[in-house]
C-alpha atoms as a PDB file:
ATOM      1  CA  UNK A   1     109.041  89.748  81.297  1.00  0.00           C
ATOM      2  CA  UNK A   2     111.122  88.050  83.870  1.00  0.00           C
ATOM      3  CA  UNK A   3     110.200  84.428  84.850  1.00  0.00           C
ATOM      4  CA  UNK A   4     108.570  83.792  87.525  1.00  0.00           C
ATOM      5  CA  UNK A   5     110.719  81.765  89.402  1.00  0.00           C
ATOM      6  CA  UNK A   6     114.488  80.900  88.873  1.00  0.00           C
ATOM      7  CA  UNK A   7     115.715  77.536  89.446  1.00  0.00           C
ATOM      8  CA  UNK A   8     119.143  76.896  91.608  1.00  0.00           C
ATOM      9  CA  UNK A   9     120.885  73.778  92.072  1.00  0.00           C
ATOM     10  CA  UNK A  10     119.555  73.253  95.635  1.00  0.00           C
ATOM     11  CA  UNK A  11     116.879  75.804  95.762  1.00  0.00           C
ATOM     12  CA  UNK A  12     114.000  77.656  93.737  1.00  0.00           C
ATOM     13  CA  UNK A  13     113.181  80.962  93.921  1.00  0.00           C
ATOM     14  CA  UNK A  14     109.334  82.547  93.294  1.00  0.00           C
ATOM     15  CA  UNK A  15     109.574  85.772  92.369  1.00  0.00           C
ATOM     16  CA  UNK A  16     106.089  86.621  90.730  1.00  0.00           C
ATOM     17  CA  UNK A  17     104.956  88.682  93.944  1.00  0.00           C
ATOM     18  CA  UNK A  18     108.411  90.567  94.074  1.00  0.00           C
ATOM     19  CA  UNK A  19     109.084  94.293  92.289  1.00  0.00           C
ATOM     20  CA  UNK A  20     112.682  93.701  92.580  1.00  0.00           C
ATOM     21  CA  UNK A  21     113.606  90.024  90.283  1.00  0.00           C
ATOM     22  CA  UNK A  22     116.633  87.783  90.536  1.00  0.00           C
ATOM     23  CA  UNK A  23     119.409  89.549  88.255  1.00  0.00           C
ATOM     24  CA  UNK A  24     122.389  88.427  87.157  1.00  0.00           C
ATOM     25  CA  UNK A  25     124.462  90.658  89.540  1.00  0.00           C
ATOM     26  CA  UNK A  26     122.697  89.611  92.578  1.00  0.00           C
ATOM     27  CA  UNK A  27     123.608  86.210  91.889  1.00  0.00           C
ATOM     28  CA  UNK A  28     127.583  87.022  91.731  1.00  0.00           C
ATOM     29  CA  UNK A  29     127.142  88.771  94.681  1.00  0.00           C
ATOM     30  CA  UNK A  30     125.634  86.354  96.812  1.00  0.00           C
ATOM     31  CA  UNK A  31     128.249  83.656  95.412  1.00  0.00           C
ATOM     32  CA  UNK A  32     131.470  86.126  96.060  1.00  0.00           C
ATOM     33  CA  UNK A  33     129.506  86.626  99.988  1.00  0.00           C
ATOM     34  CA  UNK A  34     128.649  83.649 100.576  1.00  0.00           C
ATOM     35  CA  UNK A  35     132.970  82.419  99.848  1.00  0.00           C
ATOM     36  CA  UNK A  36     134.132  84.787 101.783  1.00  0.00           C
ATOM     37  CA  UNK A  37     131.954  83.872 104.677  1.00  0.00           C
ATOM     38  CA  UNK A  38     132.955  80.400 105.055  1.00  0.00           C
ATOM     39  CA  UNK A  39     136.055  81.963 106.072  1.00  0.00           C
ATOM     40  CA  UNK A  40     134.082  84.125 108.900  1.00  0.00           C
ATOM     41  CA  UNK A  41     132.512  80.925 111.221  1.00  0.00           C
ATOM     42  CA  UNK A  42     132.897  81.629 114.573  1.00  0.00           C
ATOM     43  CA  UNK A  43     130.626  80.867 117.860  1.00  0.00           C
ATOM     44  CA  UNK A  44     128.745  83.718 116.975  1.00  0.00           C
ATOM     45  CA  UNK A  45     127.421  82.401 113.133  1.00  0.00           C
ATOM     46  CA  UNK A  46     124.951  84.870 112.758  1.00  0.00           C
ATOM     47  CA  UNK A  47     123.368  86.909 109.804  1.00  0.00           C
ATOM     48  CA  UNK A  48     120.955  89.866 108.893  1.00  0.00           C
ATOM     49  CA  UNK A  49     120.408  90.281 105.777  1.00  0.00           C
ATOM     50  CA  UNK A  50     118.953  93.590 105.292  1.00  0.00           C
ATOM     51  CA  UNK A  51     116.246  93.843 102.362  1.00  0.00           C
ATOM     52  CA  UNK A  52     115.908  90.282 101.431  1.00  0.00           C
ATOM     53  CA  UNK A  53     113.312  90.321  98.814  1.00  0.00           C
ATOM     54  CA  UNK A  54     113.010  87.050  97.436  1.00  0.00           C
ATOM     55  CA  UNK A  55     115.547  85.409 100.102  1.00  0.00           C
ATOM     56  CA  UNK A  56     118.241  85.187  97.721  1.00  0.00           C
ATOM     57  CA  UNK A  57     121.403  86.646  99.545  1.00  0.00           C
ATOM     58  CA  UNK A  58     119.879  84.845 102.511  1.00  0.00           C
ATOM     59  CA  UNK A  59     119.352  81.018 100.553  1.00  0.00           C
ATOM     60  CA  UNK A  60     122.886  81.636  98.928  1.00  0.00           C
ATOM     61  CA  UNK A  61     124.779  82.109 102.235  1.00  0.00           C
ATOM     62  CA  UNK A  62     122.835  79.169 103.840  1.00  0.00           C
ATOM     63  CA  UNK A  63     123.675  77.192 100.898  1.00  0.00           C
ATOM     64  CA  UNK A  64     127.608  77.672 101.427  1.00  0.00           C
ATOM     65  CA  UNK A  65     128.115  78.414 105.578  1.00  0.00           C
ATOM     66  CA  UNK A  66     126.239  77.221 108.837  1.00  0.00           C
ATOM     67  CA  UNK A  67     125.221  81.086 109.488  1.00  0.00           C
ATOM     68  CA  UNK A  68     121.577  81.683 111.279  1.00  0.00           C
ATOM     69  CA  UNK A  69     119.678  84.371 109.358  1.00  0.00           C
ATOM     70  CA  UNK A  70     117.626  87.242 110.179  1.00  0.00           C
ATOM     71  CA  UNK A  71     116.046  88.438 106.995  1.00  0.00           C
ATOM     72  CA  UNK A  72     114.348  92.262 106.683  1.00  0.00           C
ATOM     73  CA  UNK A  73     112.102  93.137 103.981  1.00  0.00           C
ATOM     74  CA  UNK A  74     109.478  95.919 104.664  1.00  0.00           C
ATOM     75  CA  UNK A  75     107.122  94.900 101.820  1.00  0.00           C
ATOM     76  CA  UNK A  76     104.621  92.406 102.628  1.00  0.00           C
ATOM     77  CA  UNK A  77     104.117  90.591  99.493  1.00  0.00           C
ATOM     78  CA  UNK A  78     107.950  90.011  98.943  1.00  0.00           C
ATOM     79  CA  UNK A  79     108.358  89.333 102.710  1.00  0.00           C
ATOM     80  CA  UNK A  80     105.033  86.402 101.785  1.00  0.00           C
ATOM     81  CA  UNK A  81     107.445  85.105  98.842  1.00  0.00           C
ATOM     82  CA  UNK A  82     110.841  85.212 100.853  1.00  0.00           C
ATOM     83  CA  UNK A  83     108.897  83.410 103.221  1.00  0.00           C
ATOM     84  CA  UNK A  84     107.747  80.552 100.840  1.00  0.00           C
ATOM     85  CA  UNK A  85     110.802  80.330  99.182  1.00  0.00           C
ATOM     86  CA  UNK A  86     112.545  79.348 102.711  1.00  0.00           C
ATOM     87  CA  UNK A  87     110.289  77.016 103.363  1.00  0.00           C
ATOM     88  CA  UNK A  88     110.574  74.526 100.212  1.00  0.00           C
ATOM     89  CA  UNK A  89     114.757  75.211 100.915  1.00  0.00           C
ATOM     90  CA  UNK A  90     117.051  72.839 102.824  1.00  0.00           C
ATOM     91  CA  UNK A  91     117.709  75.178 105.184  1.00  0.00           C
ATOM     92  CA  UNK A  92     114.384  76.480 106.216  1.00  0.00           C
ATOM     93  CA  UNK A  93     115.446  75.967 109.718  1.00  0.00           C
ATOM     94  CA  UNK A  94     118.595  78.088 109.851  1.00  0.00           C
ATOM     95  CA  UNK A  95     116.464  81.110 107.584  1.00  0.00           C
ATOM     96  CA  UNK A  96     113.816  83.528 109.286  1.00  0.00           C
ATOM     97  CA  UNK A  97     112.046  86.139 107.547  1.00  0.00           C
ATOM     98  CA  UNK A  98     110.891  89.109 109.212  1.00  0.00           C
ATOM     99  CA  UNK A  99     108.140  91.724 107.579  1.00  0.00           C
ATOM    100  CA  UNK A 100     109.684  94.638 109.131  1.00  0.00           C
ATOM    101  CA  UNK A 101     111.296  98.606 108.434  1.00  0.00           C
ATOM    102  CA  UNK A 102     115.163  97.874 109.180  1.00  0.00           C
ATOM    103  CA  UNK A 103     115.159 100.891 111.118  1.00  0.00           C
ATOM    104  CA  UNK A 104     112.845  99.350 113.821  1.00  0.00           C
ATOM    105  CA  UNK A 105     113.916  95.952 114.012  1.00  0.00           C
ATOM    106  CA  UNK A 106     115.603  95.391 117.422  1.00  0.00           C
ATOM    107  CA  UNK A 107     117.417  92.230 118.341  1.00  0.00           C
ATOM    108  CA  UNK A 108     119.470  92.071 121.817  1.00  0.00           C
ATOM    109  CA  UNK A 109     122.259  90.156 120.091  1.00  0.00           C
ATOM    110  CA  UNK A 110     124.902  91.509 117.265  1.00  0.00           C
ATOM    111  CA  UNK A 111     125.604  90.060 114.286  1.00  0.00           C
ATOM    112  CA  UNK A 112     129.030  88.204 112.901  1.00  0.00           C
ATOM    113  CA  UNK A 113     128.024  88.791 109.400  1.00  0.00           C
ATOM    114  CA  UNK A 114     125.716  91.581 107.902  1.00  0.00           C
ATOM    115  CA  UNK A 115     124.899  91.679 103.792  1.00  0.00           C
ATOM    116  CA  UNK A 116     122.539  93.863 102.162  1.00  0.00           C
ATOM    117  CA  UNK A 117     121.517  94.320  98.005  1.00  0.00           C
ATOM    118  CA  UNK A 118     119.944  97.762  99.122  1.00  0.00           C
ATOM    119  CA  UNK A 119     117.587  99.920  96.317  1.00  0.00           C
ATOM    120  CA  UNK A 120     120.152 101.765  93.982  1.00  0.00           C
ATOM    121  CA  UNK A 121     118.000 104.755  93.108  1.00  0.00           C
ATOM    122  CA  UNK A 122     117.254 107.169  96.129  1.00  0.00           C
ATOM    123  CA  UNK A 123     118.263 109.771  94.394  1.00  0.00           C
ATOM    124  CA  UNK A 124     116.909 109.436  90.789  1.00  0.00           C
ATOM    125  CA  UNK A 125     113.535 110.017  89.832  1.00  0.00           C
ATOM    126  CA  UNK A 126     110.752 107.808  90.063  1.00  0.00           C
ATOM    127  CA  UNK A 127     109.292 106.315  87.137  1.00  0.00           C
ATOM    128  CA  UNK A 128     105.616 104.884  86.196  1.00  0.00           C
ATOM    129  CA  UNK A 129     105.704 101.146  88.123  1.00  0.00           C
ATOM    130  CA  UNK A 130     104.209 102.364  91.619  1.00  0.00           C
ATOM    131  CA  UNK A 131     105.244  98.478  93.355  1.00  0.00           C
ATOM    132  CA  UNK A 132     109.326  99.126  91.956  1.00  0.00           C
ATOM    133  CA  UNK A 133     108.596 102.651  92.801  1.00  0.00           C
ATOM    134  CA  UNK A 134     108.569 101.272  96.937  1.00  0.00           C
ATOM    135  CA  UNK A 135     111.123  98.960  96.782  1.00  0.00           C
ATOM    136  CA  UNK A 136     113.576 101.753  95.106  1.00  0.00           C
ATOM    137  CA  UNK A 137     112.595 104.612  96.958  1.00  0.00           C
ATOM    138  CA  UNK A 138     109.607 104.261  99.484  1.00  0.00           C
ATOM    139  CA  UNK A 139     111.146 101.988 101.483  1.00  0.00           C
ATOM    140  CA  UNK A 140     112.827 104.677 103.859  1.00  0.00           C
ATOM    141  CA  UNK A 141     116.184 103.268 104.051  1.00  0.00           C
ATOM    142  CA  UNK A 142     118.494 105.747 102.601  1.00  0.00           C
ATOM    143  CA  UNK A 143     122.380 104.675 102.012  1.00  0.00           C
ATOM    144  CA  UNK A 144     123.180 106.365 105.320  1.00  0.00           C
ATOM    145  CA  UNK A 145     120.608 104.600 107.137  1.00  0.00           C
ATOM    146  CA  UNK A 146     121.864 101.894 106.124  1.00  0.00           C
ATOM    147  CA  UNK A 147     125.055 101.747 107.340  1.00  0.00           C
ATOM    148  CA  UNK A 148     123.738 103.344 111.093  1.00  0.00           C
ATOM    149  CA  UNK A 149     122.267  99.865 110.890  1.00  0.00           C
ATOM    150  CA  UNK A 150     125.153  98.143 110.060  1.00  0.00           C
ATOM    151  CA  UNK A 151     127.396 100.153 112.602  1.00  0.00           C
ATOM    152  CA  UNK A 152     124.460  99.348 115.474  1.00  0.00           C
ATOM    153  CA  UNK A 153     124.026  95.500 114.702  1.00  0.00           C
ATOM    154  CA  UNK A 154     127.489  94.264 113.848  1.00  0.00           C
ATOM    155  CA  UNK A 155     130.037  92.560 116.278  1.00  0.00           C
ATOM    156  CA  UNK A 156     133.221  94.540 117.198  1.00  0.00           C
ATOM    157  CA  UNK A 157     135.088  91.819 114.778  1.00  0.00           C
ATOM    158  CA  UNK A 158     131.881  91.258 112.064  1.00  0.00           C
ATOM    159  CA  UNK A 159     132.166  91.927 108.310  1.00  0.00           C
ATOM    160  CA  UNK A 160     129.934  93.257 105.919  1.00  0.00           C
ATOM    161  CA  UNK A 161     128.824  92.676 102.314  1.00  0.00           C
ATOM    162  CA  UNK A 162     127.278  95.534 100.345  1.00  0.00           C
ATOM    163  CA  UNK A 163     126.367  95.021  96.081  1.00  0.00           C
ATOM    164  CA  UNK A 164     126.317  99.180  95.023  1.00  0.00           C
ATOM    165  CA  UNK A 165     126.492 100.860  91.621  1.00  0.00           C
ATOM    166  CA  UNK A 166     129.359 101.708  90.354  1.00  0.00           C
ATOM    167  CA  UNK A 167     128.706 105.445  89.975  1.00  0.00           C
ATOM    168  CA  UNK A 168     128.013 106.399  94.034  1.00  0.00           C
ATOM    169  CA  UNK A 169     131.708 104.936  94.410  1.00  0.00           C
ATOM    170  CA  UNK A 170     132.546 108.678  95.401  1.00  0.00           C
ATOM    171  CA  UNK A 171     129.570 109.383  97.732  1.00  0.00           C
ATOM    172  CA  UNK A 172     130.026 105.781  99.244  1.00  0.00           C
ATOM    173  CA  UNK A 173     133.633 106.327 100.416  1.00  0.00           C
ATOM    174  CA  UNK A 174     132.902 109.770 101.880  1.00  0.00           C
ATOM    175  CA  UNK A 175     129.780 108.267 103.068  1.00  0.00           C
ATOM    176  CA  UNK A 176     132.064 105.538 104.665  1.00  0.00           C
ATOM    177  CA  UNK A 177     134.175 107.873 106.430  1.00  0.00           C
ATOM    178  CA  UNK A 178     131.549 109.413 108.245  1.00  0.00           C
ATOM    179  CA  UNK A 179     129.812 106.529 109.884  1.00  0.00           C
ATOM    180  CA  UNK A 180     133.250 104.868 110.910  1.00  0.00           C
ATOM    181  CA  UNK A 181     133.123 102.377 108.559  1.00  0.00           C
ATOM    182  CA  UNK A 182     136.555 100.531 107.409  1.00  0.00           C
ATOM    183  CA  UNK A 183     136.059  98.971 103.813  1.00  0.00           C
ATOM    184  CA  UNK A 184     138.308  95.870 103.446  1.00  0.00           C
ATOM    185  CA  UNK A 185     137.517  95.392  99.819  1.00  0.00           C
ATOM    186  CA  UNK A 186     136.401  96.308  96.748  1.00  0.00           C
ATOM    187  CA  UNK A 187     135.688  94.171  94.026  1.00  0.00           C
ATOM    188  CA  UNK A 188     134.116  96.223  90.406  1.00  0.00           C
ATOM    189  CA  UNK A 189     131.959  93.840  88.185  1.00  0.00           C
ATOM    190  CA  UNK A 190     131.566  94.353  84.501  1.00  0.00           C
ATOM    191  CA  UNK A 191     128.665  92.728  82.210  1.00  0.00           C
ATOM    192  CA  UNK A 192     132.068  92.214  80.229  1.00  0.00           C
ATOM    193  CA  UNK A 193     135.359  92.637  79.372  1.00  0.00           C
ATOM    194  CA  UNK A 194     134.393  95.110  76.721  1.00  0.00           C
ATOM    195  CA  UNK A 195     132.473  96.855  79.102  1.00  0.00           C
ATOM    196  CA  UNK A 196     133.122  99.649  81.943  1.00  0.00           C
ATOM    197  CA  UNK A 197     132.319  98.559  85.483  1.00  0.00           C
ATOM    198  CA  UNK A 198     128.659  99.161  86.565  1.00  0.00           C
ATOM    199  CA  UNK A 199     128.098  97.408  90.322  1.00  0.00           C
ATOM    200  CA  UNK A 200     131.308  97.024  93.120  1.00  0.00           C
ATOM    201  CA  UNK A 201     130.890  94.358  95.726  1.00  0.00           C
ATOM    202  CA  UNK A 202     132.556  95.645  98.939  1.00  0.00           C
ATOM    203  CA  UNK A 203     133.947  93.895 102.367  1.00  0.00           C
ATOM    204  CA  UNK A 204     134.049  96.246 105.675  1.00  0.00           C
ATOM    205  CA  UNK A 205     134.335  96.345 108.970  1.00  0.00           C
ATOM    206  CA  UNK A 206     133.916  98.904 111.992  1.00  0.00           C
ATOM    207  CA  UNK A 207     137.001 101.197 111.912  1.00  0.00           C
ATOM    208  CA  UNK A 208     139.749  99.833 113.636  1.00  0.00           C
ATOM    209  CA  UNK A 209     142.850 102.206 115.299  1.00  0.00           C
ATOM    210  CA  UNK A 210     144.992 100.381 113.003  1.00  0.00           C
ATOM    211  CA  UNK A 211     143.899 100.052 109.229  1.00  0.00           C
ATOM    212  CA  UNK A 212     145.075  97.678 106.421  1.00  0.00           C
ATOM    213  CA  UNK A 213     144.934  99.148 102.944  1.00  0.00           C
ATOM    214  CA  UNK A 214     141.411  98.467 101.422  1.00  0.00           C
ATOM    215  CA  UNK A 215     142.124  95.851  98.483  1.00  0.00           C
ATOM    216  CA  UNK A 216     141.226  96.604  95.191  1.00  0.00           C
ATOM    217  CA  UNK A 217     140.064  94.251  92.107  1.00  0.00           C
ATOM    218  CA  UNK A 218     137.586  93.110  89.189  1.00  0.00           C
ATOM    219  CA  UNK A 219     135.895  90.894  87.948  1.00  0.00           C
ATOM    220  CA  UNK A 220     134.060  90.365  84.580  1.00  0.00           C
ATOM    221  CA  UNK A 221     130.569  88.286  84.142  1.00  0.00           C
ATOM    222  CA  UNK A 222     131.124  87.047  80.447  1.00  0.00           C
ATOM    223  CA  UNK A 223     134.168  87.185  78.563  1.00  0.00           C
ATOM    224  CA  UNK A 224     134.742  88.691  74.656  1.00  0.00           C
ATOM    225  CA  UNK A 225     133.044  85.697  73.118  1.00  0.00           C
ATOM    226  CA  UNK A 226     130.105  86.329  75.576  1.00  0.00           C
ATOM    227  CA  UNK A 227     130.293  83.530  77.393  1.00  0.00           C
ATOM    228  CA  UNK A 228     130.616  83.596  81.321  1.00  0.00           C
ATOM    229  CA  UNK A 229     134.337  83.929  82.292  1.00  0.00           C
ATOM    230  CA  UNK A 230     136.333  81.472  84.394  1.00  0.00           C
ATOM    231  CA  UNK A 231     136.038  83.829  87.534  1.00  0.00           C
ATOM    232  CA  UNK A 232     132.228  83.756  87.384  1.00  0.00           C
ATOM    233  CA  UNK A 233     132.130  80.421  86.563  1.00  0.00           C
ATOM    234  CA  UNK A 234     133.674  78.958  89.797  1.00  0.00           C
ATOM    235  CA  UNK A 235     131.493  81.243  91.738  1.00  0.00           C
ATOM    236  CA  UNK A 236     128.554  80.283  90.262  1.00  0.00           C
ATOM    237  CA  UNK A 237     129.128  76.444  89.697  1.00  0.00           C
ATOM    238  CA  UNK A 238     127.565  75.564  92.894  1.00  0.00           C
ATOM    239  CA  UNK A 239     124.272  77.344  92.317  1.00  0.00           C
ATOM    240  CA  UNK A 240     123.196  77.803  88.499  1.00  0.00           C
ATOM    241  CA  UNK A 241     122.039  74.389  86.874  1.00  0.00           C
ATOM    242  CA  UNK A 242     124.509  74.926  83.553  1.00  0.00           C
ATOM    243  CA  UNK A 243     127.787  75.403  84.792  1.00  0.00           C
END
């Protein structure tokens, strides 16, 4: 059973009323984000962060950059705990969380940065827990949904984050394609070096007239002796209370 909270270097995040826990992955992610967008600060220095959960991605990037945040979930009781976890964090001023369906929210302004964990499994069949049953597939936000939103909301120069399994690689890029949608960067993660890749963090932007080759790399969470690798490690010093 996963713990019921996870303790940061800065912040603490409750997780006991969320389906959807703080993983290992989701940590990486928002580390590699969240050092790529202290390169992004502009005038704009705004966030949504679509699906927030427990407010991780959101508490991550706050940690690092001076963004405002918009946070989406569409479950209450995660929404509650994103909520709660804000509040006891140093930058509960800088953080909102909004219980709302992405596909409704409306905000008059556009965003400079957009990042999103979304639910891997729309297309997979639904097991026996009914609450990760929602947060997987309930929620209504398909993949393609997703990046209408992303396409609506973001500035004509704003960048987006996405964490996706490794195995809709295919679908995404086609998927890309369609919606107009310019990735920058891909990034595969391994649990190891022994291992094959499993997620891919990816940087895009609206599709320009004139596009750079999308950039292609790896990285690896532990190393052959199964211990976290250098590359992780400098990622992650800043947050996790070992390294």
């Amino acid at each position: 059973m996963a713990n019921s909270h996870f303790q940061f270097k800065q912040f603490t995040i409750h997780q006991d009323k969320c389906a959807m826990k703080v993983t290992t992955d989701s940590c990486l992610f928002g580390a590699w984000a969240a050092n790529r967008a202290r390169s992004l600060e502009s005038e704009t220095n705004n966030c949504l962060d679509i699906g927030t959960g427990t407010g991780l991605l959101s508490l991550m990037l706050a940690q690092q950059t001076n963004f405002t945040i918009d946070a989406l979930e569409i479950d209450a009781n995660a929404a509650e705990q994103a909520t709660e976890n804000v509040a006891t964090s140093p930058w509960r001023n800088r953080i909102k969380i909004h219980h709302i369906d992405a596909t409704e929210f409306l905000n008059k302004n556009q965003y400079q940065l957009i990042i999103s964990n979304p639910p891997f499994y729309e297309n997979e069949l639904k097991g026996t827990d009914i609450t990760k049953n929602i947060a997987h597939h309930d929620s209504g936000l398909s993949l393609p949904q997703l990046l209408r939103i992303i396409k609506n909301n973001l500035t004509a120069d704003g960048v987006f984050f996405l964490l996706l399994p490794y195995k809709r690689d295919e679908e995404m890029r086609k998927l890309f394609t369609e919606h107009e949608l310019h990735i920058q960067q891909i990034t595969f993660v391994k649990q190891s070096v022994d291992h094959g890749y499993f997620r891919m963090m990816l940087t895009g932007r609206l599709q320009a007239t004139s596009l750079s080759e999308t950039l292609i790399d790896e990285i690896a969470i532990k190393d052959e002796d199964g211990n976290y690798t250098q590359a992780f490690t400098e990622l992650l010093k800043d947050y996790y209370l070992h390294l």
